[in-house]
Protein backbone atom coordinates (compact mmCIF):
# COMPACT_ATOMS: atom_id res chain seq x y z
CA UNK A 1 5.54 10.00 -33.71
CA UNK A 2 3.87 6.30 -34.33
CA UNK A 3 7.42 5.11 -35.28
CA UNK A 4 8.91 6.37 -32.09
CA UNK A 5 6.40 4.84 -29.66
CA UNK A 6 7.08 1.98 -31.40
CA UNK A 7 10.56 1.74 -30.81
CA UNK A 8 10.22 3.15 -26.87
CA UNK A 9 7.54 0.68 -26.54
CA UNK A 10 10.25 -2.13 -27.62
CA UNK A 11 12.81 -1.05 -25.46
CA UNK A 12 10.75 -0.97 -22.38
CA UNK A 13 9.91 -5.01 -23.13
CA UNK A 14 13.67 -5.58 -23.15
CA UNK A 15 13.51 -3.30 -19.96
CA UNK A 16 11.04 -6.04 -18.66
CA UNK A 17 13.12 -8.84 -19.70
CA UNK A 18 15.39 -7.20 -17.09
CA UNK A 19 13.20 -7.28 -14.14
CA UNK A 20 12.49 -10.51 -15.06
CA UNK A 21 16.08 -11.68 -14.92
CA UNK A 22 15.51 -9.68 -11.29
CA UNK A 23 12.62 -11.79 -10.11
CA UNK A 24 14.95 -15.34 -11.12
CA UNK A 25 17.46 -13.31 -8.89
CA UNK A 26 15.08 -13.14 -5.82
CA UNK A 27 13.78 -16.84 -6.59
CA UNK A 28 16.97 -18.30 -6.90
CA UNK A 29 19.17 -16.38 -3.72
CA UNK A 30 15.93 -17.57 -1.36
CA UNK A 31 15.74 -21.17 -2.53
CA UNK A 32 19.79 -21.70 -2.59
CA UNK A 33 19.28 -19.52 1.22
CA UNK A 34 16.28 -21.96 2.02
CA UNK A 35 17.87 -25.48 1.23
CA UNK A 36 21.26 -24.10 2.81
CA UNK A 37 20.19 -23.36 6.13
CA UNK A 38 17.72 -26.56 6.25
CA UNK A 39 19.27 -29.17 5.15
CA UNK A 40 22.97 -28.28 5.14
CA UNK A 41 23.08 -25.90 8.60
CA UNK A 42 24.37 -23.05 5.82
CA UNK A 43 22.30 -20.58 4.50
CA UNK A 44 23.87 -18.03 1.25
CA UNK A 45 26.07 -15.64 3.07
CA UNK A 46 24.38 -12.18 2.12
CA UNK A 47 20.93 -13.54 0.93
CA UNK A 48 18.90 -10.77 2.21
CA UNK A 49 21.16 -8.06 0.17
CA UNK A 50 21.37 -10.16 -2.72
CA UNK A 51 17.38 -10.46 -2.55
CA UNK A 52 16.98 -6.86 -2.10
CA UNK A 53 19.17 -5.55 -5.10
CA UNK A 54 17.21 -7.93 -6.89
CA UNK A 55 14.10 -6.48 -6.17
CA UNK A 56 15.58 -3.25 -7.33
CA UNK A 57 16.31 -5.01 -10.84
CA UNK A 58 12.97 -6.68 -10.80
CA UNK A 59 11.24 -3.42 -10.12
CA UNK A 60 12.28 0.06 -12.09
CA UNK A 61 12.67 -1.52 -15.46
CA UNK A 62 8.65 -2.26 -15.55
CA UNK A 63 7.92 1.17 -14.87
CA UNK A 64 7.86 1.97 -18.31
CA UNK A 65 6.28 -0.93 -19.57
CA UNK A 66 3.32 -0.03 -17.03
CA UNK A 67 3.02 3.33 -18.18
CA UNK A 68 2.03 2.25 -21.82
CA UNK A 69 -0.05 -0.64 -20.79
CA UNK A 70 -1.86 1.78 -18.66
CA UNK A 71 -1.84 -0.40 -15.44
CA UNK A 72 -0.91 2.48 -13.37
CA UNK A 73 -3.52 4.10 -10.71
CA UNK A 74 -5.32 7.04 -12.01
CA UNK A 75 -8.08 8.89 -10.34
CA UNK A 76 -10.23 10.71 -12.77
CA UNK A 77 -13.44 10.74 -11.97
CA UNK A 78 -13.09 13.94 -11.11
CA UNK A 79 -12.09 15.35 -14.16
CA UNK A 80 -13.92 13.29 -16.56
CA UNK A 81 -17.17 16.44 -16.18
CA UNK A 82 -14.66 18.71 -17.19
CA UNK A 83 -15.21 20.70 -20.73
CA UNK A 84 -12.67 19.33 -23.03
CA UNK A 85 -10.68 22.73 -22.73
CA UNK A 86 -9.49 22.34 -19.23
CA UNK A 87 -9.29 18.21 -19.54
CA UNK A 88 -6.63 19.07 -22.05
CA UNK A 89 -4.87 21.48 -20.40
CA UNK A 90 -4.86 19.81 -17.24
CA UNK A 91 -3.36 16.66 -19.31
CA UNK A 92 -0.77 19.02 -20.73
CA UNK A 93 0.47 20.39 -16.84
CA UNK A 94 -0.01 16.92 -15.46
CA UNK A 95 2.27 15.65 -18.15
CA UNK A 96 4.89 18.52 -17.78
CA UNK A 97 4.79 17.56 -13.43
CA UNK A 98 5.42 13.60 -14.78
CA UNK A 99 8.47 15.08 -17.40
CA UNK A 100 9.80 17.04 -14.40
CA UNK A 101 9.30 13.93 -11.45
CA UNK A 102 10.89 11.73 -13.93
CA UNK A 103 14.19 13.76 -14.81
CA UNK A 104 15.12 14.30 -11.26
CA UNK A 105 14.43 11.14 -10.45
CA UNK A 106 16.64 10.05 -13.31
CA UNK A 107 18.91 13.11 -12.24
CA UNK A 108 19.61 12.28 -8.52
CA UNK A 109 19.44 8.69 -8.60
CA UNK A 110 22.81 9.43 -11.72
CA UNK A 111 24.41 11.31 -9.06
CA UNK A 112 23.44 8.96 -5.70
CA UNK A 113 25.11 6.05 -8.00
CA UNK A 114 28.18 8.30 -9.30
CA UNK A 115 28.38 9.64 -5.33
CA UNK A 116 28.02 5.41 -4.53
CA UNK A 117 30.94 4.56 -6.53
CA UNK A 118 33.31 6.84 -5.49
CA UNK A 119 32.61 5.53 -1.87
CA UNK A 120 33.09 2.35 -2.47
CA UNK A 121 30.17 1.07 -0.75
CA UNK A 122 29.67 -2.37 -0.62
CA UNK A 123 26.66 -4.77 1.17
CA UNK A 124 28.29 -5.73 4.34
CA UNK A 125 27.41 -9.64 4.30
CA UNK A 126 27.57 -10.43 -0.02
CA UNK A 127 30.66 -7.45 -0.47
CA UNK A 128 28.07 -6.54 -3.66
CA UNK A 129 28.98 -3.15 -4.64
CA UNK A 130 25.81 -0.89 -4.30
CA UNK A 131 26.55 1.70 -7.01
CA UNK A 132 25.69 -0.42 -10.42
CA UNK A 133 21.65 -1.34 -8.81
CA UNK A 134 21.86 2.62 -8.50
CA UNK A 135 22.66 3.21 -12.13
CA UNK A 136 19.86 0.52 -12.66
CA UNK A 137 17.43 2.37 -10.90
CA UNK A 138 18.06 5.53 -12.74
CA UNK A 139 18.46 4.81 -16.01
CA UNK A 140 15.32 2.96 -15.81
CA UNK A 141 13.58 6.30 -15.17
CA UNK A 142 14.55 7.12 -19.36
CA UNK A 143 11.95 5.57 -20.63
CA UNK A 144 9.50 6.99 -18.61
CA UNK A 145 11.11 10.38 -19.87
CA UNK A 146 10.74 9.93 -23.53
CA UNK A 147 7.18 8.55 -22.40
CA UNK A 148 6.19 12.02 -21.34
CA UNK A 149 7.91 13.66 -24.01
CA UNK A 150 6.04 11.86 -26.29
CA UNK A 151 2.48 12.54 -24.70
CA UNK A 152 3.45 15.89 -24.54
CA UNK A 153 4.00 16.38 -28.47
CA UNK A 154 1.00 14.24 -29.17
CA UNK A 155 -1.04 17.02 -26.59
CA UNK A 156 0.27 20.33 -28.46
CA UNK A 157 0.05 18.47 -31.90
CA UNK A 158 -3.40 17.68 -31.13
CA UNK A 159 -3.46 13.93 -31.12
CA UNK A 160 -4.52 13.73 -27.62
């Protein structure tokens, strides 16, 4: 199971490496929008559409990444006075819930992109096709699946 976190754990840095790509995206369409319109009387054509697919970029792919590192909210002060019996079982069904979130988001955001292309729908300022930030968006969401799929081995083989 080690070797496997090891290798999800990888992929979600590249995964980072994309939303950091994302972020140079953002930086880059609002200075070149910035200097246009100030000192040249032309801002980028479409800068607020290219700076919001960006954001999409710069975004999912850390999901993962957060997930492992643990720098995601959780509230359990509740549950910490728990017996150990029900804080692993509630682990267990808050796991499965996270599993189940994450495939449908994976799930509809496939088919909103698929649904996307076939339209043809485009921004109406940069003529950026919406349909591959889509795919972006969902297949960012893997990760987080094998994620859960791991915890949720580690909770029935007793690791956790």
């Amino acid at each position: 199971m080690e070797r496997y976190e090891k290798y999800l754990r990888r992929l979600c840095e590249y995964l980072e490496w994309a939303g950091v790509l994302g972020i140079l995206c953002m930086f880059f369409a609002n200075l070149i929008d910035v200097i246009g319109a100030k000192f040249f009387k032309w801002p980028l054509p479409g800068a607020l559409e290219i700076i919001s697919f960006s954001q999409i970029v710069a975004i999912t792919p850390a999901i993962a990444l957060g997930l492992y590192l643990g720098t995601h909210l959780s509230v359990d002060f509740i549950v910490e006075k728990f017996p150990r019996v029900l804080k692993k079982i509630l682990a267990i069904f808050v796991s499965i819930l996270c599993l189940a979130l994450a495939v449908l988001i994976f799930w509809e955001g496939l088919k909103y992109a698929h649904s996307l292309k076939l339209s043809g729908e485009i921004g109406s300022v940069s003529k950026i096709p919406f349909f591959p930030f889509v795919y972006v968006f969902a297949i960012s969401w893997l990760p987080v699946i094998l994620y859960y799929l791991i915890e949720l081995i580690k909770h029935f083989k007793g690791e956790r």
